[in-house]
N, C-alpha and C. Protein backbone atom coordinates (compact mmCIF):
# COMPACT_ATOMS: atom_id res chain seq x y z
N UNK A 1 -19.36 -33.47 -12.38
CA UNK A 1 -18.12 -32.95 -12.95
C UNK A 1 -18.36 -31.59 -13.59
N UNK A 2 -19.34 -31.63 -14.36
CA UNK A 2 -19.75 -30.04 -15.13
C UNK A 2 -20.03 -29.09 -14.30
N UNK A 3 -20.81 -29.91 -12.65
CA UNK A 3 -21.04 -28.36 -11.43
C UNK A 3 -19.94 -28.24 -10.84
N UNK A 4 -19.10 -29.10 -10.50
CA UNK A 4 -17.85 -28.23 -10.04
C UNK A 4 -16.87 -27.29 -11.01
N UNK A 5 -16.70 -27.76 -12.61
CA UNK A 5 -16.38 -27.15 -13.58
C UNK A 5 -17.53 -25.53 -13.39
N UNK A 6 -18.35 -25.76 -13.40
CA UNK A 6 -19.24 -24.49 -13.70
C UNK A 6 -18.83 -23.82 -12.56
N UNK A 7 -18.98 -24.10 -11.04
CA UNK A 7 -18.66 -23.25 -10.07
C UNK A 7 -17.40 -22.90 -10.19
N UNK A 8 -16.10 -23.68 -10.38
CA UNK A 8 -15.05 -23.05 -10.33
C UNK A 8 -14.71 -21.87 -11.52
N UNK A 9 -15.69 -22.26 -12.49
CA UNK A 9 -15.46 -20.89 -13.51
C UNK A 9 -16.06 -19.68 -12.63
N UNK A 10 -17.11 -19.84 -12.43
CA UNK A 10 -17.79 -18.56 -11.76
C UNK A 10 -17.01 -18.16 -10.30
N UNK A 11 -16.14 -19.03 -9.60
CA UNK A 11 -15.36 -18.30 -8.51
C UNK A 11 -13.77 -17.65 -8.88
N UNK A 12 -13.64 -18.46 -10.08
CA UNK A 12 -12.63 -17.80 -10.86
C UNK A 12 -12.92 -16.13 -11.26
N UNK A 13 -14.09 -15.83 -12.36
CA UNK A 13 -14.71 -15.17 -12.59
C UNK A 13 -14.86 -13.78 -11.52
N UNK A 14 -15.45 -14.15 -10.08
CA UNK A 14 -15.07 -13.41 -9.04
C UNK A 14 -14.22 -12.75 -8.76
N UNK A 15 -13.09 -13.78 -8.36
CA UNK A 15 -11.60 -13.27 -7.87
C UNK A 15 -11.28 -12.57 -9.01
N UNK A 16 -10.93 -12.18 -10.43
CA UNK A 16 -10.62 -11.53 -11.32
C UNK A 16 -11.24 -9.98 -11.12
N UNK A 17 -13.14 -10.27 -10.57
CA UNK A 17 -13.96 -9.21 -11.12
C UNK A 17 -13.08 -8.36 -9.17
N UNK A 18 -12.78 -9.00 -8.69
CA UNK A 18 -12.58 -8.35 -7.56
C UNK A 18 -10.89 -7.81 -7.47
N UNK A 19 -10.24 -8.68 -7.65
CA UNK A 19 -8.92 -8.19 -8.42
C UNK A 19 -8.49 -6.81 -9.37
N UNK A 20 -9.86 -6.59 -10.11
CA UNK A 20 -9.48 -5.63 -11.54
C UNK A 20 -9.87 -4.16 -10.23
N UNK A 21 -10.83 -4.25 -9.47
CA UNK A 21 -11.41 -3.19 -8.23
C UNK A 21 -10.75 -2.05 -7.95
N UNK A 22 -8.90 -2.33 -7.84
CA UNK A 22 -8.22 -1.48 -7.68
C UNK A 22 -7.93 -1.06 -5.90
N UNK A 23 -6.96 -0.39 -5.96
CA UNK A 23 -6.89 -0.12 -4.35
C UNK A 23 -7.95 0.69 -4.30
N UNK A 24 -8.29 0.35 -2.23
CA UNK A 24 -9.32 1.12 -1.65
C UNK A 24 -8.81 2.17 -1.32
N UNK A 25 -7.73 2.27 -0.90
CA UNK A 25 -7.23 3.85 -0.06
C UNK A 25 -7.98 3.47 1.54
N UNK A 26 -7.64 2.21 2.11
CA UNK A 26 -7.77 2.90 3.14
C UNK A 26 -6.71 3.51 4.04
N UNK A 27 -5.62 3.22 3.47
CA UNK A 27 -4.40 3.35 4.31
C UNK A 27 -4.31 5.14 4.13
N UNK A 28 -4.75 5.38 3.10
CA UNK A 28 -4.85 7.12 3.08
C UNK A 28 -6.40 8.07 3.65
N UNK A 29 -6.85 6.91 4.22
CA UNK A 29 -8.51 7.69 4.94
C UNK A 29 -7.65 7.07 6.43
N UNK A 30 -6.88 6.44 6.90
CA UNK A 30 -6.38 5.79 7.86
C UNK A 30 -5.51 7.24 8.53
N UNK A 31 -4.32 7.42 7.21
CA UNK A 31 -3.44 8.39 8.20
C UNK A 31 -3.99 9.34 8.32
N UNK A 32 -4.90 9.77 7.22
CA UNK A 32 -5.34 11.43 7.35
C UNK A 32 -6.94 11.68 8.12
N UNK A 33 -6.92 10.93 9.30
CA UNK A 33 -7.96 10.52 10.23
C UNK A 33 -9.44 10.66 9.76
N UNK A 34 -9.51 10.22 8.82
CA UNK A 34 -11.21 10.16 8.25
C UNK A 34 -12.03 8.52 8.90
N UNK A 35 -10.87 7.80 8.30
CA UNK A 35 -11.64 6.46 9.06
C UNK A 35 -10.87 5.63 9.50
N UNK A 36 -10.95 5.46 10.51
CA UNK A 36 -11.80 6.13 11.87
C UNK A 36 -11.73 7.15 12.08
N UNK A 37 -12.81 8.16 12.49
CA UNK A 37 -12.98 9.57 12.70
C UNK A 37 -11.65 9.84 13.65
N UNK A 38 -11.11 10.93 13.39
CA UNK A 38 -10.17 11.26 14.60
C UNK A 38 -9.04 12.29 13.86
N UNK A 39 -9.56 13.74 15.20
CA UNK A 39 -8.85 14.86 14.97
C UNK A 39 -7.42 14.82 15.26
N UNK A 40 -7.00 13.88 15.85
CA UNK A 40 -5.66 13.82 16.31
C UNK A 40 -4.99 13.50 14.85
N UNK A 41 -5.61 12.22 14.22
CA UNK A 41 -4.72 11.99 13.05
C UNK A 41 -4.79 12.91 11.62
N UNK A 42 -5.82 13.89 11.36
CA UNK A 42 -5.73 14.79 10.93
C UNK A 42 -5.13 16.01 11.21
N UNK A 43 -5.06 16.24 12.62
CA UNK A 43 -4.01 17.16 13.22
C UNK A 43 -2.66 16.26 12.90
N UNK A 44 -2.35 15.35 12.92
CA UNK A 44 -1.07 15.28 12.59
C UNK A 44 -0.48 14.85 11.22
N UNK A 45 -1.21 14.26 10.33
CA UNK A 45 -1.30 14.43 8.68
C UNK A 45 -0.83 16.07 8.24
N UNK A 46 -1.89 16.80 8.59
CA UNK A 46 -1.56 18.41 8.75
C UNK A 46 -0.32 19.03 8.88
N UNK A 47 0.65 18.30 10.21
CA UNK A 47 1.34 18.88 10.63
C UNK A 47 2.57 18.50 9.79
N UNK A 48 2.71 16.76 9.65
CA UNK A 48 3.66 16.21 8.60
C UNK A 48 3.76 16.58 7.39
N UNK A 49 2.80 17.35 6.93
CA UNK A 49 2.72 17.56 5.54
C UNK A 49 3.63 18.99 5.72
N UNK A 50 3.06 19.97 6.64
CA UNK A 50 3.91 21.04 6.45
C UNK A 50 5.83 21.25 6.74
N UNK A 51 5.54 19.98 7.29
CA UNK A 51 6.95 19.90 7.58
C UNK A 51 7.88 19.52 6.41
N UNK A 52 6.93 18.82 5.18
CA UNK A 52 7.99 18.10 3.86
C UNK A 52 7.55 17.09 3.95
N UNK A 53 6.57 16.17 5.03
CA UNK A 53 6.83 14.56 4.67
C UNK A 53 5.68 13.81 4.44
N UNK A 54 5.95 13.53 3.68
CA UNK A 54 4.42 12.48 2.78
C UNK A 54 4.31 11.75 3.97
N UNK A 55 2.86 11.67 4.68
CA UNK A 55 2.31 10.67 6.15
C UNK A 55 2.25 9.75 5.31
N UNK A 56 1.52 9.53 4.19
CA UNK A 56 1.30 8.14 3.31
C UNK A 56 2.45 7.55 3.11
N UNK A 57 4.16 7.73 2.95
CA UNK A 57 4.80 7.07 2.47
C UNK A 57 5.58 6.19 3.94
N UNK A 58 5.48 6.90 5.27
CA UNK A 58 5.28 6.25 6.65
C UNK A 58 4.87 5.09 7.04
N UNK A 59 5.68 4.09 7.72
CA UNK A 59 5.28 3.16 8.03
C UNK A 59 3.70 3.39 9.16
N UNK A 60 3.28 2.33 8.95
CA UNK A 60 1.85 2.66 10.56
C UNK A 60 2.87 3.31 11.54
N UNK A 61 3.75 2.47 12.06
CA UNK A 61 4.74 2.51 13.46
C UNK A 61 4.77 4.22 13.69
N UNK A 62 5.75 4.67 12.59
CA UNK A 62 5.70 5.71 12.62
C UNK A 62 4.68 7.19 12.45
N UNK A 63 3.79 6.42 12.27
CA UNK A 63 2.22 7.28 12.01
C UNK A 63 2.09 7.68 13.22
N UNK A 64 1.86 6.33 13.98
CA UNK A 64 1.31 6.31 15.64
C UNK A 64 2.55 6.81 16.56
N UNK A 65 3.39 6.27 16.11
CA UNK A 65 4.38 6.93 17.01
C UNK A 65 4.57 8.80 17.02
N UNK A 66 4.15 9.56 15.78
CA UNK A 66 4.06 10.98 16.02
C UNK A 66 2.71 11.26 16.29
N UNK A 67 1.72 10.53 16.09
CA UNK A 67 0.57 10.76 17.07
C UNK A 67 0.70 10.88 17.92
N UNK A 68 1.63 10.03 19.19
CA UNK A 68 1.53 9.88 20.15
C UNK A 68 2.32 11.41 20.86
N UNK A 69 2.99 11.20 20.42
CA UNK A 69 3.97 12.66 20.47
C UNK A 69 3.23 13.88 20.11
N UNK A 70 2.33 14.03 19.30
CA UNK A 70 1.50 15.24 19.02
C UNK A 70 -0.08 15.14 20.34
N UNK A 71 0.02 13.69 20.59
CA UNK A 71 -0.97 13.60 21.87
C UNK A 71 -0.32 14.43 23.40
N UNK A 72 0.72 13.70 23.26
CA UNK A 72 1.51 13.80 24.36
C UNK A 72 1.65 15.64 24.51
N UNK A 73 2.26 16.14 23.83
CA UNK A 73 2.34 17.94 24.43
C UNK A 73 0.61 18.36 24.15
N UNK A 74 -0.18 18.14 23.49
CA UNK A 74 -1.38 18.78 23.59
C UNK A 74 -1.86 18.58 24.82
N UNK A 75 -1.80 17.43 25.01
CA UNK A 75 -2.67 16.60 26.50
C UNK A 75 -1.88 17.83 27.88
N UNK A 76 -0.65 17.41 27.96
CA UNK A 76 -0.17 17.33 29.26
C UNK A 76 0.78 18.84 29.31
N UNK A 77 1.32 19.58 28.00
CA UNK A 77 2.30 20.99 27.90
C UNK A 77 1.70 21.82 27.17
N UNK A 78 0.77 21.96 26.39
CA UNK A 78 -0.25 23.21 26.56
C UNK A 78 -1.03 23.23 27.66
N UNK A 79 -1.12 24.88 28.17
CA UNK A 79 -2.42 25.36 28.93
C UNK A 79 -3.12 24.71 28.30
N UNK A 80 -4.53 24.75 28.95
CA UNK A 80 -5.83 24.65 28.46
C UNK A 80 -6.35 26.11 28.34
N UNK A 81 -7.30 26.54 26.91
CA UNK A 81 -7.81 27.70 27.11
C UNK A 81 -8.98 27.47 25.99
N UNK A 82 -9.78 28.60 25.59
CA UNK A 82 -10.92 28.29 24.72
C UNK A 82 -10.45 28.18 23.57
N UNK A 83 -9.62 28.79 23.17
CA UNK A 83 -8.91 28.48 21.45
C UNK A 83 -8.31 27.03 21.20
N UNK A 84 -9.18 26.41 20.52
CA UNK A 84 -8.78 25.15 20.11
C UNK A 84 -8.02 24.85 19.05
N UNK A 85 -7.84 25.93 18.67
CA UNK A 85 -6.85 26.16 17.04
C UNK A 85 -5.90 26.44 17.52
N UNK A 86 -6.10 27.21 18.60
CA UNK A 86 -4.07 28.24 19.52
C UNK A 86 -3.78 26.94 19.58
N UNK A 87 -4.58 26.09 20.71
CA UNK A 87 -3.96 25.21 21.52
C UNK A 87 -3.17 24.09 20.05
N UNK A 88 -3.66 23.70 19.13
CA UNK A 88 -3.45 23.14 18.36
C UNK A 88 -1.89 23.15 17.56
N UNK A 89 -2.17 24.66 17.08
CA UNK A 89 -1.04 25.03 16.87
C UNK A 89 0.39 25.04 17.86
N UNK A 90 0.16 25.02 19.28
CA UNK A 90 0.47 25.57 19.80
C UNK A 90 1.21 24.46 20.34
N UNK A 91 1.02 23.28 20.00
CA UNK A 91 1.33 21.37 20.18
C UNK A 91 2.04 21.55 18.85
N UNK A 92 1.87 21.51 17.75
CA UNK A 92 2.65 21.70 16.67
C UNK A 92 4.13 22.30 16.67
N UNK A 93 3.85 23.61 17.11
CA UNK A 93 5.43 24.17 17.54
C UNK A 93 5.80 23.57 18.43
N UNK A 94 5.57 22.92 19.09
CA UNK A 94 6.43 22.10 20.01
C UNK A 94 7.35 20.83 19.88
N UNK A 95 6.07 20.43 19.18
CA UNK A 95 6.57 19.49 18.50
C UNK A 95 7.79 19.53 17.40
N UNK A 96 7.52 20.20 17.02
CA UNK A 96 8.46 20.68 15.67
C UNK A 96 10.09 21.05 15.98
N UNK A 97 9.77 21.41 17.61
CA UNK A 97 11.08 21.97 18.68
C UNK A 97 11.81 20.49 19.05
N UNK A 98 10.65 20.01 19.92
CA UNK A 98 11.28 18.71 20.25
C UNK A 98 11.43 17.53 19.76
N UNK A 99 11.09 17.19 18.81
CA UNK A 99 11.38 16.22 18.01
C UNK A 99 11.40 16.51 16.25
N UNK A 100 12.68 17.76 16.71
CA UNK A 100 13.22 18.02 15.14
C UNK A 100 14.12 16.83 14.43
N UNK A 101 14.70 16.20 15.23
CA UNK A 101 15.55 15.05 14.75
C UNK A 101 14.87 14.08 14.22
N UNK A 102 14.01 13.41 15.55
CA UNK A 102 12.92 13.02 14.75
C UNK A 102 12.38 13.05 13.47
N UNK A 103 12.30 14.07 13.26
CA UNK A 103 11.19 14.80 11.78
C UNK A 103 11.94 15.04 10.94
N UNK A 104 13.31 15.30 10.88
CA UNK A 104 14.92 15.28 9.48
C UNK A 104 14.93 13.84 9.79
N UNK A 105 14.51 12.53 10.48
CA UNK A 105 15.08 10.85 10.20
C UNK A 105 13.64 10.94 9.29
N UNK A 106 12.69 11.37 9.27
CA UNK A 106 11.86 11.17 8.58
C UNK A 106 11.35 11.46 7.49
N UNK A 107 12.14 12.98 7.27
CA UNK A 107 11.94 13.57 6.05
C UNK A 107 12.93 12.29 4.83
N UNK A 108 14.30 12.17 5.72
CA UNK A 108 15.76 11.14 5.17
C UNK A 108 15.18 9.83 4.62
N UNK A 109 13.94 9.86 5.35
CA UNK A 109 12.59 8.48 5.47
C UNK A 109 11.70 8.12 3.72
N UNK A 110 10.85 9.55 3.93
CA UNK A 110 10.47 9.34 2.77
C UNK A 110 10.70 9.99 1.15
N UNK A 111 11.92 10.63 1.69
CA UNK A 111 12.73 10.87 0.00
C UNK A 111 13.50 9.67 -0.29
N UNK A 112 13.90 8.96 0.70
CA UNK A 112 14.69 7.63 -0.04
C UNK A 112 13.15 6.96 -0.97
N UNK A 113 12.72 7.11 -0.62
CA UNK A 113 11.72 5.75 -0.98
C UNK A 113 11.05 6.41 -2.32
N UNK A 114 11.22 7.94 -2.40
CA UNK A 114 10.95 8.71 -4.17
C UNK A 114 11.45 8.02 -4.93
């Protein structure tokens, strides 16, 4: 009776000491492509930010879903050339063209939630 008393203090003890820890942030090393490594989601953290819209206050859905869209014209509607910054930028304005509606439902997105 006293070792299950004793263990349940000490797993009590745990869950508290792991509880007080605080958030990890991974959801903010997530959108702003640190972990997992990946230039795409830092290219597009980058791009959301200049536009007005907190990537952190974004559902995932919508994370990946303008990834995909910032994949989509780099991949297949820029040339290819040696400037990897042109080309970069160069997916950005496009983006910014074609899925402006997009990007005002999203800005509408995360000022409600201020």
């Amino acid at each position: 009776s006293s070792f299950s008393m004793r263990a349940l203090t000490r797993w009590s003890s745990l869950v508290s000491c792991r509880g007080a820890r605080g958030f990890s942030g991974w959801w903010h090393r997530y959108v702003d492509g640190k972990n997992p490594d990946s230039v795409l989601g830092r290219r597009t953290a980058d791009f959301l930010r200049r536009q007005g819209i907190d990537p952190y206050k974004l559902t995932r859905d919508r994370v990946e879903d303008f990834r995909r869209f910032y994949a989509q014209e780099l991949n297949y509607y820029v040339p290819l050339s040696d400037d990897d910054e042109g080309r970069h930028e160069q997916a950005c304005e496009q983006c910014g063209k074609k899925y402006k509606q997009t990007i005002q439902r999203m800005k509408k997105y995360t000022a409600a939630e201020q």
